[in-house]
N, C-alpha and C. Protein backbone atom coordinates (compact mmCIF):
# COMPACT_ATOMS: atom_id res chain seq x y z
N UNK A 1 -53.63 42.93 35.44
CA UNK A 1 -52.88 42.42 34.28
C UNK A 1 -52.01 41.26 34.75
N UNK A 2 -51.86 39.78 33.99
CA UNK A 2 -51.61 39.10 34.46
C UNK A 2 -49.90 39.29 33.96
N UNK A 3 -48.86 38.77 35.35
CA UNK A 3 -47.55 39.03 35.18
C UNK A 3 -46.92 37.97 34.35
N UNK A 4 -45.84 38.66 33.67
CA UNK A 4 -45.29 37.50 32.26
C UNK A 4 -44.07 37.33 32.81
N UNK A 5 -44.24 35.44 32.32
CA UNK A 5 -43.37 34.71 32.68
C UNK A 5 -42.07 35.16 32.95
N UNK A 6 -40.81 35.07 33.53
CA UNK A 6 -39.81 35.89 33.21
C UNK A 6 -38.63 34.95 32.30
N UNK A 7 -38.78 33.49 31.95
CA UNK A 7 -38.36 33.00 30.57
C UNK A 7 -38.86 34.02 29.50
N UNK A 8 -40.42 34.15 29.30
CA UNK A 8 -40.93 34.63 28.20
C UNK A 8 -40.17 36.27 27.67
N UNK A 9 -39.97 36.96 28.98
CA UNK A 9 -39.56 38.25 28.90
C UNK A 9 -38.05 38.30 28.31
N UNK A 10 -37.48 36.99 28.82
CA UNK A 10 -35.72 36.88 28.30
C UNK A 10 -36.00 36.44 27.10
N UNK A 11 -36.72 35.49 26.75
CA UNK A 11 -37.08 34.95 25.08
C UNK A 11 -36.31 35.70 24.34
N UNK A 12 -36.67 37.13 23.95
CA UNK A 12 -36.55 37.48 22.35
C UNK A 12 -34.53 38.22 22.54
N UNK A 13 -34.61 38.58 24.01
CA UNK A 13 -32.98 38.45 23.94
C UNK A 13 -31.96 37.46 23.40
N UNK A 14 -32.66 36.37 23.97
CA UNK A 14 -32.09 35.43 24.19
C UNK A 14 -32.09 34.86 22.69
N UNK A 15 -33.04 34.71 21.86
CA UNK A 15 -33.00 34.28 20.73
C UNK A 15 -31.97 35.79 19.85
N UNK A 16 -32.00 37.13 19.76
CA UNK A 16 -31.08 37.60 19.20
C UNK A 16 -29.47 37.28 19.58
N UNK A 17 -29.52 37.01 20.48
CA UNK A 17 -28.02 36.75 20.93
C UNK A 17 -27.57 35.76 20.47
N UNK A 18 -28.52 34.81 20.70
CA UNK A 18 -27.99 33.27 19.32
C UNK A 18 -27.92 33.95 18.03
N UNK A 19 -28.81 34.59 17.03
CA UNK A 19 -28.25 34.94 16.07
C UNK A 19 -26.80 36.06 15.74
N UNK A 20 -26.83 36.64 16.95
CA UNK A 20 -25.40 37.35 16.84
C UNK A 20 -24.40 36.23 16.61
N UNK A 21 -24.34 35.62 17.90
CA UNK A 21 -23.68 34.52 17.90
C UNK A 21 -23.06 33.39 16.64
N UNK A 22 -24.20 33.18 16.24
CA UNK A 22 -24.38 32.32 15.02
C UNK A 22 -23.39 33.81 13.57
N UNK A 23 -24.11 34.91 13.73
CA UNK A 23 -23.70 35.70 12.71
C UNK A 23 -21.76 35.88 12.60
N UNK A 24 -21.03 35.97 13.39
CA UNK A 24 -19.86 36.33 14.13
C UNK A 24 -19.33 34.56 13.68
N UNK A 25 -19.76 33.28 13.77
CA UNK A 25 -19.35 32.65 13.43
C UNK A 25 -19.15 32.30 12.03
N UNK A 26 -20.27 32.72 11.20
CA UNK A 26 -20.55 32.78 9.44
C UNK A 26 -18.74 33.26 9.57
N UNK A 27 -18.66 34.78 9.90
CA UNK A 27 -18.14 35.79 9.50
C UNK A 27 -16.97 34.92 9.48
N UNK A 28 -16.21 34.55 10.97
CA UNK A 28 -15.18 33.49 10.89
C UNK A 28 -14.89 32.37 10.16
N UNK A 29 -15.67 31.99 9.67
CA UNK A 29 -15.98 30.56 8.95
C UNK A 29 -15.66 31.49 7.12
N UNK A 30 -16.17 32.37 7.04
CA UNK A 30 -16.06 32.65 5.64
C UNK A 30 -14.91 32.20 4.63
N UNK A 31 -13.47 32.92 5.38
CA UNK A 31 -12.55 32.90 4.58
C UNK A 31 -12.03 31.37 4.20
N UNK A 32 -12.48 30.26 5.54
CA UNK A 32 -12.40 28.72 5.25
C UNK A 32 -13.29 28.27 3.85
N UNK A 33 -14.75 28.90 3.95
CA UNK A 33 -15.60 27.83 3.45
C UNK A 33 -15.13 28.49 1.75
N UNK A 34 -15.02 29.85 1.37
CA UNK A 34 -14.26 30.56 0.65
C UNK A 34 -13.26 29.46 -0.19
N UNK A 35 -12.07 29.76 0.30
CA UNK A 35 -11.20 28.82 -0.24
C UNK A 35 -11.59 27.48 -0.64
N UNK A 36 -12.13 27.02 0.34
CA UNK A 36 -12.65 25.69 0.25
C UNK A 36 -13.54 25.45 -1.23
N UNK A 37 -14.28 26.15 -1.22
CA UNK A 37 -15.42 26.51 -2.44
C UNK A 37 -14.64 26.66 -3.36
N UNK A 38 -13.47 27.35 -3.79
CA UNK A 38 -12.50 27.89 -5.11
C UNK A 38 -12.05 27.02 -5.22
N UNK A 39 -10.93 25.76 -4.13
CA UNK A 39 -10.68 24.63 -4.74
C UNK A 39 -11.32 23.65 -5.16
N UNK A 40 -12.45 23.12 -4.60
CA UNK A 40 -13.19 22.18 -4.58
C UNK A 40 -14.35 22.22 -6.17
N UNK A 41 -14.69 23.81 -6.04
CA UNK A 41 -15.96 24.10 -7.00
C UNK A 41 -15.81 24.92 -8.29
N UNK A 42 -15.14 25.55 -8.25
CA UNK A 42 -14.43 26.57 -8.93
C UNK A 42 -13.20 26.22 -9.85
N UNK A 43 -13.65 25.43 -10.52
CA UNK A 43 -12.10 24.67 -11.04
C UNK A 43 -12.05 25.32 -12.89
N UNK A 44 -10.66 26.02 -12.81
CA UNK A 44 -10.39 26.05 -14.12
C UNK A 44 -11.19 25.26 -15.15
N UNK A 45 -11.31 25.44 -16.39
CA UNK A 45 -11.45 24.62 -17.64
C UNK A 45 -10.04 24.02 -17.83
N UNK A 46 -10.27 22.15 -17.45
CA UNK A 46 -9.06 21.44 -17.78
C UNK A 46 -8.16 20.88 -16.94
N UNK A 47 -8.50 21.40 -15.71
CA UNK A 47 -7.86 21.25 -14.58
C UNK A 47 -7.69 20.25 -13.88
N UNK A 48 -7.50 19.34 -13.84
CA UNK A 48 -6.92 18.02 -13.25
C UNK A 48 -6.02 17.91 -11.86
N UNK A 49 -6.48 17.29 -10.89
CA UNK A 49 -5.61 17.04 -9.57
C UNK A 49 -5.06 15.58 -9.75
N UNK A 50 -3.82 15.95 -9.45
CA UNK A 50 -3.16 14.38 -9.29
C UNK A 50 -3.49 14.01 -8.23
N UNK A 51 -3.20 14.23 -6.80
CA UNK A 51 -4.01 13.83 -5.58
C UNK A 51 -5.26 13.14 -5.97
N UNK A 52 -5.95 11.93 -5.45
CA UNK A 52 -6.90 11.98 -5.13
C UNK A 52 -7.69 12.35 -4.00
N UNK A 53 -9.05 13.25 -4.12
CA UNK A 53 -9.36 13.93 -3.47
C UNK A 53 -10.28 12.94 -2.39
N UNK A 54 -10.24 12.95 -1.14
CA UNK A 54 -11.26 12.50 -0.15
C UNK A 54 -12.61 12.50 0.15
N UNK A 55 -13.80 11.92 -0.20
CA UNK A 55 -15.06 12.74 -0.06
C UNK A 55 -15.88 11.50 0.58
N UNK A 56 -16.23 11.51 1.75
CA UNK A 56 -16.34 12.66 2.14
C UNK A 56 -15.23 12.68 3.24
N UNK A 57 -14.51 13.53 3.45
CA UNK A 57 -13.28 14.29 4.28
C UNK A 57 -13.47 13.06 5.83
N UNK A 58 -11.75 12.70 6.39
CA UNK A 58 -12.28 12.13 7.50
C UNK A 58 -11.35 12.55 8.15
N UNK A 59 -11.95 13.14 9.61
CA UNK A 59 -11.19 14.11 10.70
C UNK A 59 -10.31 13.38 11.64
N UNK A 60 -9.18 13.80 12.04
CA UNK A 60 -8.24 13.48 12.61
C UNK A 60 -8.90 12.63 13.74
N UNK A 61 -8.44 11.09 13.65
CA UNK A 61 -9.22 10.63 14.95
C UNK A 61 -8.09 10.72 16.46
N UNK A 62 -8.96 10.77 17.74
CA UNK A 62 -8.11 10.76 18.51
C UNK A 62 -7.67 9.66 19.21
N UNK A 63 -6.70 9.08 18.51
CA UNK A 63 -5.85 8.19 17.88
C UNK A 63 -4.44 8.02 18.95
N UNK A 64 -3.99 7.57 19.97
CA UNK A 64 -2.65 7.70 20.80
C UNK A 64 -1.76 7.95 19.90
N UNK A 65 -0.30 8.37 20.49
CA UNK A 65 0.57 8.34 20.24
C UNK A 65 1.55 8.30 20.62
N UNK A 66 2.63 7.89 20.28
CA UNK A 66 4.34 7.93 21.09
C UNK A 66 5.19 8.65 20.27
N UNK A 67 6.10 9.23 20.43
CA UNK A 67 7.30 10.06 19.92
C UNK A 67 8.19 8.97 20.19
N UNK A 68 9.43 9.51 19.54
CA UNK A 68 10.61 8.52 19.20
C UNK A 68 11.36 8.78 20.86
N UNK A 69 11.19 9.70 21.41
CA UNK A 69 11.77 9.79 22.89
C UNK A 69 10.68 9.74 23.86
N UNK A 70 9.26 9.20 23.61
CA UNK A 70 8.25 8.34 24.56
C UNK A 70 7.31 9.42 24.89
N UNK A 71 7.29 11.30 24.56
CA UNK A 71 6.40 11.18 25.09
C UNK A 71 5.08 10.77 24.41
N UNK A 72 4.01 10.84 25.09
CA UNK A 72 2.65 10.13 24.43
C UNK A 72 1.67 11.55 24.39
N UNK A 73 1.08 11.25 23.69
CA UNK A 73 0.17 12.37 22.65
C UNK A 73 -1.31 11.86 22.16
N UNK A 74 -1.65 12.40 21.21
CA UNK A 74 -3.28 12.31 20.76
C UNK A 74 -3.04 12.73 19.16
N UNK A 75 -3.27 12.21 18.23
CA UNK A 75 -3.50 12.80 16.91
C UNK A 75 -3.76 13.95 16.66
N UNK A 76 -4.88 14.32 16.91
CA UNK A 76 -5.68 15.89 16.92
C UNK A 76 -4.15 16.94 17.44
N UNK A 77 -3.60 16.53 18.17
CA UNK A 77 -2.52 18.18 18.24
C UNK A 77 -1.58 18.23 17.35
N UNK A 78 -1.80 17.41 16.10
CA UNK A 78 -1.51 17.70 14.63
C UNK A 78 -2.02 19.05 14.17
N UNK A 79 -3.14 19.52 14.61
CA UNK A 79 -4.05 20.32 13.67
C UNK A 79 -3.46 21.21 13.79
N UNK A 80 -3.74 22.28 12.36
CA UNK A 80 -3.20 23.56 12.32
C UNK A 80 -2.31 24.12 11.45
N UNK A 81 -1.58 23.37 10.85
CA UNK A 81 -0.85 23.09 10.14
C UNK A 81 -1.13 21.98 8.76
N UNK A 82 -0.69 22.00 7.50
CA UNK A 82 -0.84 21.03 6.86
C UNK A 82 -0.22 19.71 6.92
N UNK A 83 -0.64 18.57 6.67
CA UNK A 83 -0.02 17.51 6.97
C UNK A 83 0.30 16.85 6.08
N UNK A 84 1.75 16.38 5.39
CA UNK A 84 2.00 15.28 4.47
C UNK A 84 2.46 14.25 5.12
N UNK A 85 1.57 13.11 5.37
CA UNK A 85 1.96 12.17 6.09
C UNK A 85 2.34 10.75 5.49
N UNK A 86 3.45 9.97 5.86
CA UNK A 86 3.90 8.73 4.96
C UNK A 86 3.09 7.57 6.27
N UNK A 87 3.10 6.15 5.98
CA UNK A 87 3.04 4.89 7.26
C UNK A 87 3.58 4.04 7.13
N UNK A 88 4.40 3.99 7.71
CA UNK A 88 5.30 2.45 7.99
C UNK A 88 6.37 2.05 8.92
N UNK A 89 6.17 0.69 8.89
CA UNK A 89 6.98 0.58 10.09
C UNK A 89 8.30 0.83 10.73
N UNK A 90 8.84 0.25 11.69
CA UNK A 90 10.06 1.15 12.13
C UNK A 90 11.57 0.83 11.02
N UNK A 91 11.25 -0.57 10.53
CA UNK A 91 12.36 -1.13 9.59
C UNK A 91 12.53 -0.29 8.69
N UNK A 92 11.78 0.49 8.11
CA UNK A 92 11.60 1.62 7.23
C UNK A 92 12.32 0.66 5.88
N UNK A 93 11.43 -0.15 4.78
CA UNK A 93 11.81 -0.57 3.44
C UNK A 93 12.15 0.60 2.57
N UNK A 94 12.26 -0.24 1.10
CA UNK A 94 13.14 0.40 0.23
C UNK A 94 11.55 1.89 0.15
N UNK A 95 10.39 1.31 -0.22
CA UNK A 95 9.12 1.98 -0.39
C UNK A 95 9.28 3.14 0.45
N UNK A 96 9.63 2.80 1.92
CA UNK A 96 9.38 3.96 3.30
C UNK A 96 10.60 4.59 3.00
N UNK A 97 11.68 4.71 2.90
CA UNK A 97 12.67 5.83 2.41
C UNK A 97 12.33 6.63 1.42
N UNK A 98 11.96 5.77 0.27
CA UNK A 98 11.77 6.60 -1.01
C UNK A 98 10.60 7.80 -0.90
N UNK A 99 9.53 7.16 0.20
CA UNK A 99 8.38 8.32 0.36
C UNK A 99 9.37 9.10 1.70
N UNK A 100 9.64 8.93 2.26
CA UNK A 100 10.67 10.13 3.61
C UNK A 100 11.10 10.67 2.54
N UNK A 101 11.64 10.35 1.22
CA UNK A 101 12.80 11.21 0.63
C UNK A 101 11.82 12.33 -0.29
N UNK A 102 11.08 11.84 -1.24
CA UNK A 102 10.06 12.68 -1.27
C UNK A 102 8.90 13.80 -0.80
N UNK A 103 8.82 13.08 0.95
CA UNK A 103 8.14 14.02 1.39
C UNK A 103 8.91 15.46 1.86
N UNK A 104 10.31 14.85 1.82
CA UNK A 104 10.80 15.42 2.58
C UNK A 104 11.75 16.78 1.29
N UNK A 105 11.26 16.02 0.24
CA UNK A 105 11.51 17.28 -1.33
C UNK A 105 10.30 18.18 -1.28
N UNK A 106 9.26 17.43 -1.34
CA UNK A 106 7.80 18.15 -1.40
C UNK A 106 7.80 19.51 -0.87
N UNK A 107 8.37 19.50 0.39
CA UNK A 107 7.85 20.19 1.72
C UNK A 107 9.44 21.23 1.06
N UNK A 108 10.37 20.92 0.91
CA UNK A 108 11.43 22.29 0.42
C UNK A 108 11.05 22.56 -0.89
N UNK A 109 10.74 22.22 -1.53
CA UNK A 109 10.08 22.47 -2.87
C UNK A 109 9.17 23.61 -2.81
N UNK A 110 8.29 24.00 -1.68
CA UNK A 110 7.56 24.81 -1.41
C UNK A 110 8.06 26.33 -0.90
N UNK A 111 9.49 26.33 -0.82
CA UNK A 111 10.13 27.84 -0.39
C UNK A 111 9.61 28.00 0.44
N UNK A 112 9.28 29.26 0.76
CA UNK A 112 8.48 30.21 1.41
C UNK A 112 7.46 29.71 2.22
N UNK A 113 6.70 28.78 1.51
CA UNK A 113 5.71 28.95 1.90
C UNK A 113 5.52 26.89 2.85
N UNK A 114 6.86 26.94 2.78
CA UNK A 114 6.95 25.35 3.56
C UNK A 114 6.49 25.21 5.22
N UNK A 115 6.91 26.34 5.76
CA UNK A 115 6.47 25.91 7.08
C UNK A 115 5.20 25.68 7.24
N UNK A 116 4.45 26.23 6.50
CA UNK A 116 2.67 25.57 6.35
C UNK A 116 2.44 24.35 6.49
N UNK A 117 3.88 23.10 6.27
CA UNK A 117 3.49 22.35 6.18
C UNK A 117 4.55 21.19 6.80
N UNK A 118 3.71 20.64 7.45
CA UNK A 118 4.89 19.47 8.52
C UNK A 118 4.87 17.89 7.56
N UNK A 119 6.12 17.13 7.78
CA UNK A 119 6.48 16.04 7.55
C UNK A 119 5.71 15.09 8.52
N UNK A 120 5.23 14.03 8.86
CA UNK A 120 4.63 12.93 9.86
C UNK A 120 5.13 12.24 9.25
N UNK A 121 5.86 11.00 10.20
CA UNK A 121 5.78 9.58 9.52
C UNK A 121 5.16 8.91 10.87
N UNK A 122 4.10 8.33 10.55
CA UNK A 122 2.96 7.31 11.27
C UNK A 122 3.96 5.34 11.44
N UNK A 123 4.54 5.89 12.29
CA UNK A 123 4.98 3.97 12.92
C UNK A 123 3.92 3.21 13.16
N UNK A 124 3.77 2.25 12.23
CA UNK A 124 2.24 1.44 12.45
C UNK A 124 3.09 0.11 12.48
N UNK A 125 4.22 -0.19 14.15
CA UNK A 125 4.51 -0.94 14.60
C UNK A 125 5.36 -1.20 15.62
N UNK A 126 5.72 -1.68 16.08
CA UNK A 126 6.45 -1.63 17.43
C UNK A 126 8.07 -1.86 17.32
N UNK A 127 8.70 -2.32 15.91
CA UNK A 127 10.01 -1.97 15.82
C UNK A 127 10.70 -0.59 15.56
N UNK A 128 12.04 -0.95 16.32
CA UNK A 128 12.67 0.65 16.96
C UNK A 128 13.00 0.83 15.22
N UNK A 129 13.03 2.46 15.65
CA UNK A 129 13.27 3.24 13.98
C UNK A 129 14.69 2.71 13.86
N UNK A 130 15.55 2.95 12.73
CA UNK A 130 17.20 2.76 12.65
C UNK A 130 17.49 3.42 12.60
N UNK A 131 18.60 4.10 13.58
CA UNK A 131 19.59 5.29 13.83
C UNK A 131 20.16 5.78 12.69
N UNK A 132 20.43 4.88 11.52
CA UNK A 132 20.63 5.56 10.35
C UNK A 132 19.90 6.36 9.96
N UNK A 133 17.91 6.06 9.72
CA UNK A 133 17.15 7.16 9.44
C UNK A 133 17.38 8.77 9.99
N UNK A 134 17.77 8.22 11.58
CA UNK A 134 16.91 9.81 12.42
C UNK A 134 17.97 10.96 12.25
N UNK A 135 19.26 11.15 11.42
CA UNK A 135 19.49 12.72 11.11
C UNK A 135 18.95 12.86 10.10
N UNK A 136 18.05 11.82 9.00
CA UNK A 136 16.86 13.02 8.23
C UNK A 136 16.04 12.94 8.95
N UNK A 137 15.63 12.47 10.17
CA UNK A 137 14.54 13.13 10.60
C UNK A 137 14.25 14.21 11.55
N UNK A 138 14.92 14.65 11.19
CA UNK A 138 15.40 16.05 12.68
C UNK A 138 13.78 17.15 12.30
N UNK A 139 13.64 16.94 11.19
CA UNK A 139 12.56 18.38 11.11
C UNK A 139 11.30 17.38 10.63
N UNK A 140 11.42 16.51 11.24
CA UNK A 140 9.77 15.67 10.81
C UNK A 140 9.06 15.22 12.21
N UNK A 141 8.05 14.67 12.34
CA UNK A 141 7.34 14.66 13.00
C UNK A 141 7.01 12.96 13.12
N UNK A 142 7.33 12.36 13.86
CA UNK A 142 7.74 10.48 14.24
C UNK A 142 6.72 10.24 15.02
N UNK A 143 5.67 9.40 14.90
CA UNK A 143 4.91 9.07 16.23
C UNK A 143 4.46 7.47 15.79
N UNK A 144 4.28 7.10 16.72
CA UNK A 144 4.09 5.52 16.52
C UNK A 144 2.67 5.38 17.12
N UNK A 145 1.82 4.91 16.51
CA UNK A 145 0.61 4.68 16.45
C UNK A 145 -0.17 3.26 16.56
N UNK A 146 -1.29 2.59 16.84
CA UNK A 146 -1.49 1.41 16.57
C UNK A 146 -2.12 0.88 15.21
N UNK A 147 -2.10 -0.05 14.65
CA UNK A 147 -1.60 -0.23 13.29
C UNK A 147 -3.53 -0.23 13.06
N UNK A 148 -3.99 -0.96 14.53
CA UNK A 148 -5.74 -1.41 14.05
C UNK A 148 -6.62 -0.06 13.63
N UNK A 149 -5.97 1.37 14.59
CA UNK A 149 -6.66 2.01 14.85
C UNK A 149 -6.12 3.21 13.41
N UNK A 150 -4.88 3.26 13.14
CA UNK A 150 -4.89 3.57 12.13
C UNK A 150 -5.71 3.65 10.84
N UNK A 151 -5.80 2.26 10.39
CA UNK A 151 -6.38 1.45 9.84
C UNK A 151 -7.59 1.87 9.34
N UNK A 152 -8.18 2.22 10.68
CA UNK A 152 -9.59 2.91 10.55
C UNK A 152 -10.00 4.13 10.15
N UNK A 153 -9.13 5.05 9.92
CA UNK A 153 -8.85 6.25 9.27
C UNK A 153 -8.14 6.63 7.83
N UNK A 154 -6.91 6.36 7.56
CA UNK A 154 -6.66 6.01 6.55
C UNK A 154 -6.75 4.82 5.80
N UNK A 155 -6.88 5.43 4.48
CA UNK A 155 -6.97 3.91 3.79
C UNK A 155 -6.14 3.62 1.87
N UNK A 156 -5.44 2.58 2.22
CA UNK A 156 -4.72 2.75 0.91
C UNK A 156 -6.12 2.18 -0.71
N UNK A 157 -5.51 2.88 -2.00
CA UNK A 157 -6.70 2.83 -3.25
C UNK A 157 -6.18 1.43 -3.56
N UNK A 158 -7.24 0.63 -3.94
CA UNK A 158 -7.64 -0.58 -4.20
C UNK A 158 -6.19 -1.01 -4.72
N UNK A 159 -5.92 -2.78 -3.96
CA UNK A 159 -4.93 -2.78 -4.76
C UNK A 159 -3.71 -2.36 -4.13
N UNK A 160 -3.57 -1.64 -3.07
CA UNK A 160 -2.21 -1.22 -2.91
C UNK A 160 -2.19 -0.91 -0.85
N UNK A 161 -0.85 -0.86 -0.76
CA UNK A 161 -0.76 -0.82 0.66
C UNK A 161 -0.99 0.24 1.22
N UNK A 162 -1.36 0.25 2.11
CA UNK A 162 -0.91 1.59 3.52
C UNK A 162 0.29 2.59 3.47
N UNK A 163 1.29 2.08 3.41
CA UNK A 163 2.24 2.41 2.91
C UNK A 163 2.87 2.78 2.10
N UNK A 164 2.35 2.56 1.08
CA UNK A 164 2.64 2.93 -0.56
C UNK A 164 2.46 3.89 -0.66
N UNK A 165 1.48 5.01 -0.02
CA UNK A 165 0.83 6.47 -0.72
C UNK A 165 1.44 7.46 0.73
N UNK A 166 1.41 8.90 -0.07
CA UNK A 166 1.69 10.02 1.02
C UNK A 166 0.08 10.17 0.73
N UNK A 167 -0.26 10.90 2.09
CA UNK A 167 -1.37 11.22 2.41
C UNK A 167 -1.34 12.89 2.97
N UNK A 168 -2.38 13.54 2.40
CA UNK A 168 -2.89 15.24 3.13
C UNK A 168 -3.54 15.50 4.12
N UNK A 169 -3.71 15.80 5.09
CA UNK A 169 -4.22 16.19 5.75
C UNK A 169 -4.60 18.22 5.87
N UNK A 170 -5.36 18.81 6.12
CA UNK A 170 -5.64 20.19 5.78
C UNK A 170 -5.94 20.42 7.04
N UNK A 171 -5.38 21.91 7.43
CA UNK A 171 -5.16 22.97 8.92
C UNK A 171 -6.34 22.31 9.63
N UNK A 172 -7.42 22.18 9.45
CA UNK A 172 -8.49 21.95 10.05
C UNK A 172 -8.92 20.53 10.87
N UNK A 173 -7.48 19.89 10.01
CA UNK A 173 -7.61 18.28 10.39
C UNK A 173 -8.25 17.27 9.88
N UNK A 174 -8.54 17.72 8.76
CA UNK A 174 -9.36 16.67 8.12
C UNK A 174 -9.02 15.91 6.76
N UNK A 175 -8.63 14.36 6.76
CA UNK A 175 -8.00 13.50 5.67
C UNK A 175 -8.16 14.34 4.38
N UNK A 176 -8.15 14.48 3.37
CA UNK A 176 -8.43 15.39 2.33
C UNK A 176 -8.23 14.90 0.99
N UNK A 177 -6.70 14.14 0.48
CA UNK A 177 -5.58 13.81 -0.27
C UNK A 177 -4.88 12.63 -0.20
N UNK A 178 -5.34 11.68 -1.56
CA UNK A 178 -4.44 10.89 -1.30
C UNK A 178 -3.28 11.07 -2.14
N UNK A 179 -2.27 10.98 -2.78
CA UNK A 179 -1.25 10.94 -3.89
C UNK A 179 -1.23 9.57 -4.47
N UNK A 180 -1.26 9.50 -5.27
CA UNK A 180 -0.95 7.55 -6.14
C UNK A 180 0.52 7.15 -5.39
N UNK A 181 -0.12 5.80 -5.18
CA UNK A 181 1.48 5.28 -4.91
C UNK A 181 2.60 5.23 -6.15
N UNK A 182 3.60 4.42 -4.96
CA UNK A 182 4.75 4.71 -6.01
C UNK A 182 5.39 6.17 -6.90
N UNK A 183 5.53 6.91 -5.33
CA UNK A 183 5.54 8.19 -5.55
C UNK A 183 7.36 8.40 -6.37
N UNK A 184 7.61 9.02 -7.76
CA UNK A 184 8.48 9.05 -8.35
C UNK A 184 8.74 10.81 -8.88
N UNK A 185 9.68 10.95 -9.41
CA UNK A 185 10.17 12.32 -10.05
C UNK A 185 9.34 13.05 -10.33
N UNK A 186 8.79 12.55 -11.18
CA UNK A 186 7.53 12.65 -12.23
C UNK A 186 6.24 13.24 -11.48
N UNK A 187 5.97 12.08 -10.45
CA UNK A 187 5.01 12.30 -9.64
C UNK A 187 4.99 13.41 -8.72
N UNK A 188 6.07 13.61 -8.00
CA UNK A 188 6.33 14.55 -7.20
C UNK A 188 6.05 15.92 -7.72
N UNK A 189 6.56 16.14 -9.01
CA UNK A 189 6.51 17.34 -9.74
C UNK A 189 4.77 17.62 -9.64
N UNK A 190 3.88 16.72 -10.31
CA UNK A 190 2.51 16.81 -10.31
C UNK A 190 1.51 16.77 -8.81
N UNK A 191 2.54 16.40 -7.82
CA UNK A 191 2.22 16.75 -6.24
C UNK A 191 2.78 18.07 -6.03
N UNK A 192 3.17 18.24 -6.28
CA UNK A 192 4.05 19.84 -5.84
C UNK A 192 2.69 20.62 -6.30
N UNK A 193 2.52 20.72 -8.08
CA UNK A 193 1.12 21.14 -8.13
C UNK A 193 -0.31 21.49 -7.29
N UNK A 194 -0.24 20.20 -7.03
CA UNK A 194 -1.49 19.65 -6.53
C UNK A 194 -1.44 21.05 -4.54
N UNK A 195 -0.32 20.49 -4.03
CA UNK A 195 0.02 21.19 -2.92
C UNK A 195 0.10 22.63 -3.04
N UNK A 196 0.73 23.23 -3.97
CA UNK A 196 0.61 25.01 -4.45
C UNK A 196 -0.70 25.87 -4.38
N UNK A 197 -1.51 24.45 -5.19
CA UNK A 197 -2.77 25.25 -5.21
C UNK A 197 -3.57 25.22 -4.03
N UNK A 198 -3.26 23.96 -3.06
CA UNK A 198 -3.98 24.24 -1.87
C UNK A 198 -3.79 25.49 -0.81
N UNK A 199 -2.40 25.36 -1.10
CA UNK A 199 -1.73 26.64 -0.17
C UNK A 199 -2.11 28.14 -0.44
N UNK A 200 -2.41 27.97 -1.84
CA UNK A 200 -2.54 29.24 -2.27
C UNK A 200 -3.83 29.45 -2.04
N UNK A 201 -4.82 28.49 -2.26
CA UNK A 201 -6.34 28.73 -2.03
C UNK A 201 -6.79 28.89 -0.28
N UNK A 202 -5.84 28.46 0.37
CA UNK A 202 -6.11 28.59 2.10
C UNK A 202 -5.08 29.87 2.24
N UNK A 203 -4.68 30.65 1.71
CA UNK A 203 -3.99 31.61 2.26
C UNK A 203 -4.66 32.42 2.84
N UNK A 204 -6.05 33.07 3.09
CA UNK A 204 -6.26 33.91 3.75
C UNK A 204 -6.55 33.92 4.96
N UNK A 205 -6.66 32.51 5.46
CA UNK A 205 -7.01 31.93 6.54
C UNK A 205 -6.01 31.12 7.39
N UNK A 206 -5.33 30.40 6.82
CA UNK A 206 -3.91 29.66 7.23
C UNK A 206 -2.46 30.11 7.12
N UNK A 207 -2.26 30.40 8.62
CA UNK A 207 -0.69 30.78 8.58
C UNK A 207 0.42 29.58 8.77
N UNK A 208 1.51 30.15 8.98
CA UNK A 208 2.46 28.89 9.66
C UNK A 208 2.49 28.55 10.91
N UNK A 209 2.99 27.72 11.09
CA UNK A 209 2.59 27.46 12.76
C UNK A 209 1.89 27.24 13.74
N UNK A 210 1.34 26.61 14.43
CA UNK A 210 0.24 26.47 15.25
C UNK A 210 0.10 27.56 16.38
């Protein structure tokens, strides 16, 4: 009797163990693709997002970074957390306060359920922040970035700047949300919305904190 290969003999292990493998990941993946499916597919009769939604989704690039006290970083160790992120430069205009001041309602507006979600403001330039800004920025997240490479990831809706819009990012890291510029009272209220239901639809899967 002629002797069998001993690949051939590991074969059919070897192929169940990929499907375990593969099965154990479904299982993990569920409660994401889940949520994901209820917001995305599953939409009330009538239901309207103020956000505009991202499609197709673009993942955190790994992108440098600097902190306001130098050290240097990578985009991606954002993930994990939700992201409301503003961009602009260090002069911070009348526009870049008014979105810090907002983002920075958004995110207490949420009670309970705020630490889910971090403040970023993206420096897309090489002037120093103003010492006036940084005691509101004690609980936000400052990194200075390059403006080209930015650029290439986010992008402001026709018509309007970089700067003008808060932007989402979701635990997983991936662009998601834009908000209309010229973020106001009004608006905020219909972002608060927009943010509730995400939180509430990733709850079974997303905690606080990384």
């Amino acid at each position: 009797m002629p002797m069998l290969d001993a690949s051939h003999a590991r074969a059919p292990g070897t192929v169940a163990g990929r499907w375990k493998m593969l099965a154990v990941l479904l299982v993990c993946a569920a409660p994401v693709i889940a949520s994901y499916f209820t917001y995305y597919v599953i939409r009330p009769e009538g239901r309207r997002n103020f956000g505009e939604l991202i499609d197709p989704q673009r993942p955190l690039p790994a992108l440098a970074t600097q902190a306001l006290d130098g050290q240097k970083g990578e985009l991606p160790a954002l993930k994990d957390q939700w992201l409301l992120i503003t961009v602009a430069g260090g002069a911070c205009d009348a526009r870049c306060e008014s979105n810090l001041y907002f983002q920075r309602q958004l995110r207490e507006s949420l009670g309970k359920e705020k630490e889910r979600l971090d403040r970023v403001w993206l420096v897309n330039d090489e002037v120093a922040v103003r010492e006036a800004l940084r005691p509101a920025l004690a609980a936000s997240t400052v990194l200075r970035v390059a403006p080209a490479e930015l650029a290439k990831w986010l992008e402001p809706a026709a018509g309007q700047r970089l700067q003008d819009h808060l932007y989402l990012v979701d635990p997983l890291g991936n662009w998601m949300m834009r908000f209309p510029a010229g973020m106001d009272a009004e608006a905020a209220a219909k972002a608060k919305r927009d943010l509730e239901r995400l939180l509430r639809a990733s709850s079974s899967w997303d905690k606080e904190g990384r």
